[in-house]
C-alpha atoms as a PDB file:
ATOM      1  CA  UNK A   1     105.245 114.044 102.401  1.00  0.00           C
ATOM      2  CA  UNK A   2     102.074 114.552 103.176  1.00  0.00           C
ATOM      3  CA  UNK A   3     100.813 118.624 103.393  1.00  0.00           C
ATOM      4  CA  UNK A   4     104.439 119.779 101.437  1.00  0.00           C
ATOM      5  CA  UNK A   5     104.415 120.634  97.730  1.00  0.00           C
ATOM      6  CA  UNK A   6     100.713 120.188  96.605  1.00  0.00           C
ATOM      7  CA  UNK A   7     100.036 117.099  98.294  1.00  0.00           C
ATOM      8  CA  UNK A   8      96.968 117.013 100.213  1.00  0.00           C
ATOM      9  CA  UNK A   9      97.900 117.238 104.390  1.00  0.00           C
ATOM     10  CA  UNK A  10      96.652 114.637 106.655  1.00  0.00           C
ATOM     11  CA  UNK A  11      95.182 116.107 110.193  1.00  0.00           C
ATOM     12  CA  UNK A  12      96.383 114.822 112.939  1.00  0.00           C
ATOM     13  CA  UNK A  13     100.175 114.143 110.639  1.00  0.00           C
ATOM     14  CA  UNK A  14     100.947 111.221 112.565  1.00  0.00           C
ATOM     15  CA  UNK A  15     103.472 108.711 111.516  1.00  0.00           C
ATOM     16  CA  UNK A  16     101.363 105.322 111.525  1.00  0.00           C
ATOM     17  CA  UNK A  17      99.118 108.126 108.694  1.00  0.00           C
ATOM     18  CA  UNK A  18     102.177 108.941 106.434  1.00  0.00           C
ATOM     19  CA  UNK A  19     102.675 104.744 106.791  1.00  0.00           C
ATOM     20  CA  UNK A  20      99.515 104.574 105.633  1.00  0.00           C
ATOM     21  CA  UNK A  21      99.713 107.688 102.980  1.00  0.00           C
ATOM     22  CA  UNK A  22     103.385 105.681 101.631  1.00  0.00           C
ATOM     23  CA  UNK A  23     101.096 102.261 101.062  1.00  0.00           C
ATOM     24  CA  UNK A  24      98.375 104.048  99.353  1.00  0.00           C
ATOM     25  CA  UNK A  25     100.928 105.195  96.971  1.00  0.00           C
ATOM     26  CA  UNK A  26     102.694 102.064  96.510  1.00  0.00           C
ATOM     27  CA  UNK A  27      98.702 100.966  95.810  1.00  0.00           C
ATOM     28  CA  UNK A  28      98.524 103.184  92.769  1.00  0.00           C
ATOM     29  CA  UNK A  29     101.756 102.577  91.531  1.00  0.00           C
ATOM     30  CA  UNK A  30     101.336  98.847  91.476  1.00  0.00           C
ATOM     31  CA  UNK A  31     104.068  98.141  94.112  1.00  0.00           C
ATOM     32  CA  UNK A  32     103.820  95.148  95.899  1.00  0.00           C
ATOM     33  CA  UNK A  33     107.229  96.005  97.568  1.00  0.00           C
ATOM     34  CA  UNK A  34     109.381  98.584  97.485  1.00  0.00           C
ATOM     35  CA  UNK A  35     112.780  99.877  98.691  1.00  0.00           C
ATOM     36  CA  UNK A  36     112.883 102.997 100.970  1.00  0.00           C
ATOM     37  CA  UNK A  37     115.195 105.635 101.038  1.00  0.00           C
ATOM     38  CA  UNK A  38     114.383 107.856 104.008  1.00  0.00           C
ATOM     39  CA  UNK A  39     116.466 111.236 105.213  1.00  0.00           C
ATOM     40  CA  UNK A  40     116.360 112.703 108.372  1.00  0.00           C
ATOM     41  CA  UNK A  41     112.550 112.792 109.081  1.00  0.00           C
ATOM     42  CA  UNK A  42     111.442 110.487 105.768  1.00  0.00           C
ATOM     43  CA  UNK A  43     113.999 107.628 107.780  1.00  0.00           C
ATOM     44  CA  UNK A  44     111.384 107.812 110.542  1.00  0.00           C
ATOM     45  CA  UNK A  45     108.835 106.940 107.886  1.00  0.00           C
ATOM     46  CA  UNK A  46     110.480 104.255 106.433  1.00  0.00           C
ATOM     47  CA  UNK A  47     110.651 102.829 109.954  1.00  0.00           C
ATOM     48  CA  UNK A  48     107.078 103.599 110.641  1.00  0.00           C
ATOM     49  CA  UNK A  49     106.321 101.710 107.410  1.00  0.00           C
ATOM     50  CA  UNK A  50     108.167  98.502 107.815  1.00  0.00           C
ATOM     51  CA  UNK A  51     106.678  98.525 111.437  1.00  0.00           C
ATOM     52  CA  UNK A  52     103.045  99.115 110.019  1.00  0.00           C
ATOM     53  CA  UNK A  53     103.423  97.280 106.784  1.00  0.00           C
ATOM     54  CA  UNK A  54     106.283  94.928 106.999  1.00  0.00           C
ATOM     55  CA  UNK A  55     105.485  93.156 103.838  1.00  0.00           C
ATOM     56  CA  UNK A  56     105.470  96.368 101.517  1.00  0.00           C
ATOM     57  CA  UNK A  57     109.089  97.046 102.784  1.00  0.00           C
ATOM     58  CA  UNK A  58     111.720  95.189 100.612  1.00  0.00           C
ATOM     59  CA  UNK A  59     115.120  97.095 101.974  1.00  0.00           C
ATOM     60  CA  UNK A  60     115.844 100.413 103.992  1.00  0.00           C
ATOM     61  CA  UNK A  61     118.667 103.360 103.393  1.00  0.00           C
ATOM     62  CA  UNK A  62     117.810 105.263 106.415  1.00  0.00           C
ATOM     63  CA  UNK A  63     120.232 108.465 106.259  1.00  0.00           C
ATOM     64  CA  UNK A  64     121.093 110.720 108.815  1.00  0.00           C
ATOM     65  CA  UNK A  65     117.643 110.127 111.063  1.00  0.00           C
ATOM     66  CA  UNK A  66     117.364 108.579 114.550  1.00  0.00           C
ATOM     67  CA  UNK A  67     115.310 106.051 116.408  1.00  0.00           C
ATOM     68  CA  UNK A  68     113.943 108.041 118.776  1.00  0.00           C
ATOM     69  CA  UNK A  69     113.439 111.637 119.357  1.00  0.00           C
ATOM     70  CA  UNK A  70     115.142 113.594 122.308  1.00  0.00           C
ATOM     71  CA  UNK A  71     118.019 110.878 123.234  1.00  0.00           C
ATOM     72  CA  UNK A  72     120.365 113.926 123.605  1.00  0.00           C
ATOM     73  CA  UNK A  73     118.199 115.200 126.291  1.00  0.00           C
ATOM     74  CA  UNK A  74     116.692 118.051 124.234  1.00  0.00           C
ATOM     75  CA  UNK A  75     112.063 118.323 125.083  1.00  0.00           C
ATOM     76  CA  UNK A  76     109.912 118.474 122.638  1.00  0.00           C
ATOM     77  CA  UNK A  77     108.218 121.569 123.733  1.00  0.00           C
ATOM     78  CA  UNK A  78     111.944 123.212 123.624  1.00  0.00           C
ATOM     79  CA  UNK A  79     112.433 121.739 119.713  1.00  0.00           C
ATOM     80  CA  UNK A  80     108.905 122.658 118.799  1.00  0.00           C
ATOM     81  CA  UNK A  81     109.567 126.646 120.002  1.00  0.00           C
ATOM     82  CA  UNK A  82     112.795 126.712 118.295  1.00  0.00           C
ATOM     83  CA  UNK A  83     111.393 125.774 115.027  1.00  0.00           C
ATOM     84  CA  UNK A  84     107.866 127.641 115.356  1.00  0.00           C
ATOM     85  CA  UNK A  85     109.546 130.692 116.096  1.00  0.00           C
ATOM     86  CA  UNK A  86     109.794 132.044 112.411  1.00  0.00           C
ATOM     87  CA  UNK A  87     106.082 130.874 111.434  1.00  0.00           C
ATOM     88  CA  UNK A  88     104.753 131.844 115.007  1.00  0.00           C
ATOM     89  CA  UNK A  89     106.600 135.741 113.579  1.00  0.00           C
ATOM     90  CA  UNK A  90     104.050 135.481 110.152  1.00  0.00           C
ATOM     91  CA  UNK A  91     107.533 134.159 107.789  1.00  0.00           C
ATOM     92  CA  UNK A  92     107.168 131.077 105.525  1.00  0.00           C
ATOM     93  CA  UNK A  93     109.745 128.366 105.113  1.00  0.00           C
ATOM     94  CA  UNK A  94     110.525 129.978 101.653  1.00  0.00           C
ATOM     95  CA  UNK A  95     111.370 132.974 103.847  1.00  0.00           C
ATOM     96  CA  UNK A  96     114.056 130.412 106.158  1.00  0.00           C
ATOM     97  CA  UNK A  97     114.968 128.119 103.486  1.00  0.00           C
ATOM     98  CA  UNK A  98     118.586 129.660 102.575  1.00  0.00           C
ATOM     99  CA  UNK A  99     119.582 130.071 106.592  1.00  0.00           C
ATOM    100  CA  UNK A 100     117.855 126.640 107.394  1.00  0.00           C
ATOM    101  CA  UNK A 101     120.425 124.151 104.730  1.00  0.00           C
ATOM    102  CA  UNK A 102     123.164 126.343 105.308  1.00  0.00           C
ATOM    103  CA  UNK A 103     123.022 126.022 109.357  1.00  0.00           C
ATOM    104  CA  UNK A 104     122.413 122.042 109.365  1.00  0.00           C
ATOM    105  CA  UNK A 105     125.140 121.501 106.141  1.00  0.00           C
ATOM    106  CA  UNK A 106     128.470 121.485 106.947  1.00  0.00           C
ATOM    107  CA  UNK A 107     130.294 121.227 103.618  1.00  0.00           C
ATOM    108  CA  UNK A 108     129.606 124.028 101.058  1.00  0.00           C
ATOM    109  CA  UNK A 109     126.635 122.316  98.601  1.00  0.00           C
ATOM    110  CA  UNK A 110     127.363 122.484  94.854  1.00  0.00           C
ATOM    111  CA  UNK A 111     125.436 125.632  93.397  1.00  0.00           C
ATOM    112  CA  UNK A 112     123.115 123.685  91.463  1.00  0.00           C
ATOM    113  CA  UNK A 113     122.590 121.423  94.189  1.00  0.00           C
ATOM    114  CA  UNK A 114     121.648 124.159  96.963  1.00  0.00           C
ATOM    115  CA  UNK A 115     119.564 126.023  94.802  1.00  0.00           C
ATOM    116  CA  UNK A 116     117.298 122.690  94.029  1.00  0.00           C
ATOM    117  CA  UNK A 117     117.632 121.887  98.350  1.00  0.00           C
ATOM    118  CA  UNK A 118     116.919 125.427  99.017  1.00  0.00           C
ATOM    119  CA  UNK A 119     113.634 125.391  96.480  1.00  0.00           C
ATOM    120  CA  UNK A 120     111.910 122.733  97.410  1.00  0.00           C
ATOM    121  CA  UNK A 121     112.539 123.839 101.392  1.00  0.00           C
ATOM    122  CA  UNK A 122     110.582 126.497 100.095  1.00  0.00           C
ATOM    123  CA  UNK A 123     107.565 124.766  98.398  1.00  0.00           C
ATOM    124  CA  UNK A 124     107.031 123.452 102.130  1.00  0.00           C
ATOM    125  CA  UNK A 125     103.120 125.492 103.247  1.00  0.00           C
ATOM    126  CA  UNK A 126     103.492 126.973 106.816  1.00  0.00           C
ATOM    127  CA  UNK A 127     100.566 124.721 107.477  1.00  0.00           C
ATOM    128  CA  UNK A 128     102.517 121.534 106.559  1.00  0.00           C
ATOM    129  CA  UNK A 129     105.886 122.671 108.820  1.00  0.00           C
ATOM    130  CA  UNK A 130     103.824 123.066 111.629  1.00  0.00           C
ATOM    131  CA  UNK A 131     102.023 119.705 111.325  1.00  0.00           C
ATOM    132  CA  UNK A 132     105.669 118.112 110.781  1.00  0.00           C
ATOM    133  CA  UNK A 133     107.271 119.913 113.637  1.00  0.00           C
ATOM    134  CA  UNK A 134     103.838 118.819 115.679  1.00  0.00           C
ATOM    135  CA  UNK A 135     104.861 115.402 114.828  1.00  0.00           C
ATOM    136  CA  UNK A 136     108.195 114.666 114.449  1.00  0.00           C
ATOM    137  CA  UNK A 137     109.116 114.767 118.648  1.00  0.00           C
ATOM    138  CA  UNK A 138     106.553 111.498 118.823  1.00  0.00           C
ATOM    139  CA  UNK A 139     108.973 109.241 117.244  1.00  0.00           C
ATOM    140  CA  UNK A 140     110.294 106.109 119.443  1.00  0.00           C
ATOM    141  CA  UNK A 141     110.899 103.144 117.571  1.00  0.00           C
ATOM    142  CA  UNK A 142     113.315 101.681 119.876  1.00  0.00           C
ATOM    143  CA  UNK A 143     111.599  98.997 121.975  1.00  0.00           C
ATOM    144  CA  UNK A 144     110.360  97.804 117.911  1.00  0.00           C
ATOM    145  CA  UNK A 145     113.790  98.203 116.290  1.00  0.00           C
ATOM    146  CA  UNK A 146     114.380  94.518 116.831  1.00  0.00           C
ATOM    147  CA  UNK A 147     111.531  92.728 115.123  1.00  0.00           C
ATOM    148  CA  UNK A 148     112.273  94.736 111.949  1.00  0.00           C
ATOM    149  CA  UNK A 149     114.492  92.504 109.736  1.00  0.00           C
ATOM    150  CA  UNK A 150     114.639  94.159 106.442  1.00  0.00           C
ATOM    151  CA  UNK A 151     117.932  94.496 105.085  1.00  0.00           C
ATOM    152  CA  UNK A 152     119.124  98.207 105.914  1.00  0.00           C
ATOM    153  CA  UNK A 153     121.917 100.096 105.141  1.00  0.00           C
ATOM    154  CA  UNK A 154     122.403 103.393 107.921  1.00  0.00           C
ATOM    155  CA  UNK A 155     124.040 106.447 106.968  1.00  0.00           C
ATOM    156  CA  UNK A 156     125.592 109.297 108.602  1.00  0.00           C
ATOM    157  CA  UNK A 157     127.592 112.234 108.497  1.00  0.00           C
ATOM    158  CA  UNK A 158     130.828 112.524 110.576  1.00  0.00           C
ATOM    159  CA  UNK A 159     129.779 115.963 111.836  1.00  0.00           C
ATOM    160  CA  UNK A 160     126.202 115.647 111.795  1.00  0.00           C
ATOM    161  CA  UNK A 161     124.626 117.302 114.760  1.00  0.00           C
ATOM    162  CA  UNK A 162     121.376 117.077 114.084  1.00  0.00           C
ATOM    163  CA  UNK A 163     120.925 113.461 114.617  1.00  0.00           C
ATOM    164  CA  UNK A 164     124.620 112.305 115.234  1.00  0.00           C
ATOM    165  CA  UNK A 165     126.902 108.993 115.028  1.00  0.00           C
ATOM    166  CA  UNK A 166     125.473 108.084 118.596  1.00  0.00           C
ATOM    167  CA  UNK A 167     121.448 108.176 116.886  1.00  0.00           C
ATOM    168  CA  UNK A 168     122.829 106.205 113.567  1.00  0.00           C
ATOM    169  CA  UNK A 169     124.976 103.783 116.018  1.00  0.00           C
ATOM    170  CA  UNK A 170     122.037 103.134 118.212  1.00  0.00           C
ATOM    171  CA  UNK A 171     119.451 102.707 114.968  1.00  0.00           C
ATOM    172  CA  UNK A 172     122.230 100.429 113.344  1.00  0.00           C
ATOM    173  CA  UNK A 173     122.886  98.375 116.882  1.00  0.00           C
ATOM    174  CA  UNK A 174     119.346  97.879 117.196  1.00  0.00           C
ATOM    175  CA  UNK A 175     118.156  96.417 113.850  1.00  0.00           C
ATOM    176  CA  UNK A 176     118.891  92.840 113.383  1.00  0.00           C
ATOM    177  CA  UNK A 177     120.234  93.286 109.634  1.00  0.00           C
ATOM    178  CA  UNK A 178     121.796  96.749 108.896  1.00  0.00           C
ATOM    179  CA  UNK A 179     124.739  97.851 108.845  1.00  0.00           C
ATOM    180  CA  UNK A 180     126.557 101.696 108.767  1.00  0.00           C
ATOM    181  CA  UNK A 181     128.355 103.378 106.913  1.00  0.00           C
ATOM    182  CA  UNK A 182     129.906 106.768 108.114  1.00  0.00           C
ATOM    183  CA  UNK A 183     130.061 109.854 105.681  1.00  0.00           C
ATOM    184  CA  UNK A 184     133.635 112.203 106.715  1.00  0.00           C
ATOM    185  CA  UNK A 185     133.488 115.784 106.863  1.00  0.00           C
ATOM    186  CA  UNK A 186     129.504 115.564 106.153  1.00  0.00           C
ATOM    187  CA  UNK A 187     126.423 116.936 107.749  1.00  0.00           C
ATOM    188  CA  UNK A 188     123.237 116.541 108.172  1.00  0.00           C
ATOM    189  CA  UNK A 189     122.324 116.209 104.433  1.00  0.00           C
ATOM    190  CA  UNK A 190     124.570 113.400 103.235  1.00  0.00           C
ATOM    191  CA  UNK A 191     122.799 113.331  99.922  1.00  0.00           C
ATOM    192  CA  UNK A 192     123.838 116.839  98.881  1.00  0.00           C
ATOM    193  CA  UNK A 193     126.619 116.819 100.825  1.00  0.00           C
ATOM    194  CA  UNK A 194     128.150 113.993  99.640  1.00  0.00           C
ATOM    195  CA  UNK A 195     126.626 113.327  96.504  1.00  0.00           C
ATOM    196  CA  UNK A 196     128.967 111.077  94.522  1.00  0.00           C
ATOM    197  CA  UNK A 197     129.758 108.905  98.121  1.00  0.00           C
ATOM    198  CA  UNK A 198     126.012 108.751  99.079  1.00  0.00           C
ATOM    199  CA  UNK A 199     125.001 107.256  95.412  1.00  0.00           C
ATOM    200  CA  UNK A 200     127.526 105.225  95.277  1.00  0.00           C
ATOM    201  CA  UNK A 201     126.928 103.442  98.718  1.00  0.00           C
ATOM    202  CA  UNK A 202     123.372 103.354  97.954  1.00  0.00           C
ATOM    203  CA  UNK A 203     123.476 101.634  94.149  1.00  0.00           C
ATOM    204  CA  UNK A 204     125.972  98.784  96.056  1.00  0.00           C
ATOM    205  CA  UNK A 205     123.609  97.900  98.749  1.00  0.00           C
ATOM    206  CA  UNK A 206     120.729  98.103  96.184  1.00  0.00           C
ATOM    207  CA  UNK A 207     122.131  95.514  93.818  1.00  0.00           C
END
């Protein structure tokens, strides 16, 4: 993601740019296609990138992520305070990290698991949160959802609340090939979550 870890931020973070950042990597790796696993926010870049560069995108897991922003009523401006709050206060997202994955995980992560979730929160700049919270609230893909026909597989957690069953229902009802696949007793970070379920849903659809 561009601006988190070391990588080098793009100004304005927009999501036709990470599209853009995604096939420059695919560039250098020699990729002529690829399959895209995408949670939460990185699902709104594999969508971005099948839109932008339809040919790069083989399949899609898009996990616990939404095709639009707001469809539960909530502003941007609202979401964008909420978050900002800590860095607007001089913290870091190292200094959130813990109470972030605890508060949007529902099922107690494996030790091992939550420290790894919890550290690379953490390696997130306060400069690169900002530009992703900046961004996030201008995702609507859902008047494009139908002339995206890669195969995709949608995943969710039953409890969720972040971007619930209705946001994976609608993404899943909209694409013309996907289909979902409901996680029980799981969040909003079915990979950690759910681990051994998660895997094991995405190896089938990838072979």
């Amino acid at each position: 993601m561009p601006g988190y870890g070391h990588s080098v931020p793009l100004e304005p973070l927009t999501y036709s740019g990470i599209a853009d950042r995604l096939v420059d990597l695919l560039d250098v790796l020699e990729i002529a296609r690829a399959d895209l696993v995408g949670l939460s926010f990185g699902g709104m870049h594999a969508l971005h990138t099948a839109i932008n560069h339809p040919t790069r995108v083989h399949r899609m897991v898009l996990a616990d992520t939404s095709p639009a922003f707001g469809m539960d009523g909530t502003t941007a401006e609202d979401w964008k305070a909420s978050r900002l709050a800590p860095i607007d206060r001089g913290e870091t997202p190292a200094d959130a990290a813990e109470f972030i994955i605890d508060a949007i995980t529902t099922k107690k992560l494996d030790p091992e698991i939550r420290r790894e979730t919890v550290d690379a929160f953490g390696q997130i700049s306060a400069r690169g949160f900002r530009a992703a919270v900046e961004c996030l609230p201008s995702n609507d893909v859902r008047d494009q959802l139908g002339a995206i026909h890669h195969e995709s597989l949608v995943i969710v957690g039953e409890l969720d609340e972040e971007t619930p069953v209705a946001y994976a229902q609608a993404l899943a009802d909209g694409l013309p090939n996907a289909r979902m696949e409901i996680l029980e007793g799981t969040g909003h970070l079915s990979p950690a979550e759910s681990p051994h379920q998660f895997n094991q849903l995405v190896a089938q659809f990838l072979t």
